[in-house]
N, C-alpha and C. Protein backbone atom coordinates (compact mmCIF):
# COMPACT_ATOMS: atom_id res chain seq x y z
N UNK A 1 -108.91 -91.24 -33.15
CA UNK A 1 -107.97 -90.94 -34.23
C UNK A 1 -108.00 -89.43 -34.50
N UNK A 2 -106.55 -88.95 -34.56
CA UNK A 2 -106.69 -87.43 -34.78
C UNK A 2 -106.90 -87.03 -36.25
N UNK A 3 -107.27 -85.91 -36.67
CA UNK A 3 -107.42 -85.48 -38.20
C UNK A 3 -106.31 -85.96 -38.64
N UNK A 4 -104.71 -85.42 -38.34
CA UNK A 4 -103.94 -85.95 -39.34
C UNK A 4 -103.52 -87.17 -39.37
N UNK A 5 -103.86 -88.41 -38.46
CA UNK A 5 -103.83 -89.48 -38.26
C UNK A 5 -104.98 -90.33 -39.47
N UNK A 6 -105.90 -89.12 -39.58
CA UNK A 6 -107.23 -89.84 -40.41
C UNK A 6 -106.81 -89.00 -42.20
N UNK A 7 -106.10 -88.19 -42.16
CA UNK A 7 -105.27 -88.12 -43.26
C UNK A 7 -104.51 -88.59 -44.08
N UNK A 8 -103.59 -89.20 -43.07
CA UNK A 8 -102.10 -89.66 -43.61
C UNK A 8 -102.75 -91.30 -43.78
N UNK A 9 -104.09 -92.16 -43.15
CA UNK A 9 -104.23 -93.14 -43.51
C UNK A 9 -105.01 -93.21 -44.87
N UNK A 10 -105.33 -91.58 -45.11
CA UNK A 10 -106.10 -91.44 -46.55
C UNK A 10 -105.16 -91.55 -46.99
N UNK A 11 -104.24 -91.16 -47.01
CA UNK A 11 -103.47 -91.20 -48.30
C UNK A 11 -102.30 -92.35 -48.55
N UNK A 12 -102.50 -93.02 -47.46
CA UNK A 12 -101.44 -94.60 -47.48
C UNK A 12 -102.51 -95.42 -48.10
N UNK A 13 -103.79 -95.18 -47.98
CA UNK A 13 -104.92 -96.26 -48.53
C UNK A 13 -104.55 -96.38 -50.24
N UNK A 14 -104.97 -94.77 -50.38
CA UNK A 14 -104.78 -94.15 -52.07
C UNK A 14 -103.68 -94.90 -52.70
N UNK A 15 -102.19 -94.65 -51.45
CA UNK A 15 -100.97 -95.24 -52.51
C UNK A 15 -100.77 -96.76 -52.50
N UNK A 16 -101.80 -97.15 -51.57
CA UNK A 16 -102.21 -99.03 -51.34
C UNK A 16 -102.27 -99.71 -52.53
N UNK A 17 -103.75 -98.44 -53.34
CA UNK A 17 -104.55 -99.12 -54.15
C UNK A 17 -103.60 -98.67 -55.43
N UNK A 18 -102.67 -97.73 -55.64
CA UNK A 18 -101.94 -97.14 -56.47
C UNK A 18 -100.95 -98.75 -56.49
N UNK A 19 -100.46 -99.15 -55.99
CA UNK A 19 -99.67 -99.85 -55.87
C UNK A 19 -99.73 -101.31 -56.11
N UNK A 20 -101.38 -101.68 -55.55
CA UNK A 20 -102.00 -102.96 -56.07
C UNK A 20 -102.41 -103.26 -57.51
N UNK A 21 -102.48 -101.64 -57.99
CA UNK A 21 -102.74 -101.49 -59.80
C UNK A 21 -101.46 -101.50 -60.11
N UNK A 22 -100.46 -101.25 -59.95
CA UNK A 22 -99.60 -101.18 -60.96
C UNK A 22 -98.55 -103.30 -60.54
N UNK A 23 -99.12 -103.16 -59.95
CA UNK A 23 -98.53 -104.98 -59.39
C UNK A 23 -99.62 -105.85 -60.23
N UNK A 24 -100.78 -105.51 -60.45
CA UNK A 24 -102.02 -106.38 -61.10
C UNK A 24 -101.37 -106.48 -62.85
N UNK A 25 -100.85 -104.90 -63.06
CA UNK A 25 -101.01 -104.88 -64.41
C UNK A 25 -99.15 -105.24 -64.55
N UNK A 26 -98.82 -105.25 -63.32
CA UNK A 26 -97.42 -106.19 -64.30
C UNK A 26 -97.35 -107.65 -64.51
N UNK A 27 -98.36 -108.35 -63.34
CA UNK A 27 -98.57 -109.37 -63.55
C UNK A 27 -98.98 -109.72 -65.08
N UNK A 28 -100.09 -108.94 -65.27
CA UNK A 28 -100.89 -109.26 -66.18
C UNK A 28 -99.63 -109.62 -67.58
N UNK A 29 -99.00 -108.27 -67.38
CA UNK A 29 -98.22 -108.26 -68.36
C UNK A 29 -97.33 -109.27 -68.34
N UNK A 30 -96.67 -110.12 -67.45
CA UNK A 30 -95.89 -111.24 -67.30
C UNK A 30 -96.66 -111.90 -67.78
N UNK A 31 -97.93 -112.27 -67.59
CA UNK A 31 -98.64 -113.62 -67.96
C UNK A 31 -98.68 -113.51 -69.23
N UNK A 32 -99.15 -112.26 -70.16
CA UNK A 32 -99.04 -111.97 -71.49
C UNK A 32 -97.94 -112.68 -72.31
N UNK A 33 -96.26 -112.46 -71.88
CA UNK A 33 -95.66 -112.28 -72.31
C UNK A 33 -95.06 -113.69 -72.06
N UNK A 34 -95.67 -114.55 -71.26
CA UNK A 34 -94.95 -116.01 -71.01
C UNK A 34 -95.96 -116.92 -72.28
N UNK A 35 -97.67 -116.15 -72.49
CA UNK A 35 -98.16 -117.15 -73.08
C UNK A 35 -97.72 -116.82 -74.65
N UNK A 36 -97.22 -115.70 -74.79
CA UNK A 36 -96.78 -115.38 -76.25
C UNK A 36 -95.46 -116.00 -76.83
N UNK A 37 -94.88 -116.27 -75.56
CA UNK A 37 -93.73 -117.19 -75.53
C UNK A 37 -93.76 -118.74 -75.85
N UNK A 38 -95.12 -119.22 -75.12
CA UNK A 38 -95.07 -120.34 -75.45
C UNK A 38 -95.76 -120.90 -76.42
N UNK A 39 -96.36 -120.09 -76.94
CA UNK A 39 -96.86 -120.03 -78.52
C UNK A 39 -96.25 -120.04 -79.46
N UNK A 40 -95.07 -119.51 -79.77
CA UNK A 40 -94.23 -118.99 -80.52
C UNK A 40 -92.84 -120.36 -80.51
N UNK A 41 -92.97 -121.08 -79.47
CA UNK A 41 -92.19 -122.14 -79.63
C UNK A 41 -93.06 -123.33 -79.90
């Protein structure tokens, strides 16, 4: 693997994990917002 080969997979990893957080916390937030829902009825 060349340096910028071992670069550019640093930084697809970074926007991996960038990307798995912001998918975790919308979930989260869906689940929030379905159980507040069904509370409320």
């Amino acid at each position: 693997m060349t340096v910028p080969e071992a670069k550019r997979l640093k930084e697809l990893e970074a926007e991996n994990a960038r990307l798995k957080k912001l998918l975790a916390e919308s979930m989260l937030e869906n689940e929030i917002t379905r159980e507040a829902l069904r509370k409320k009825w």
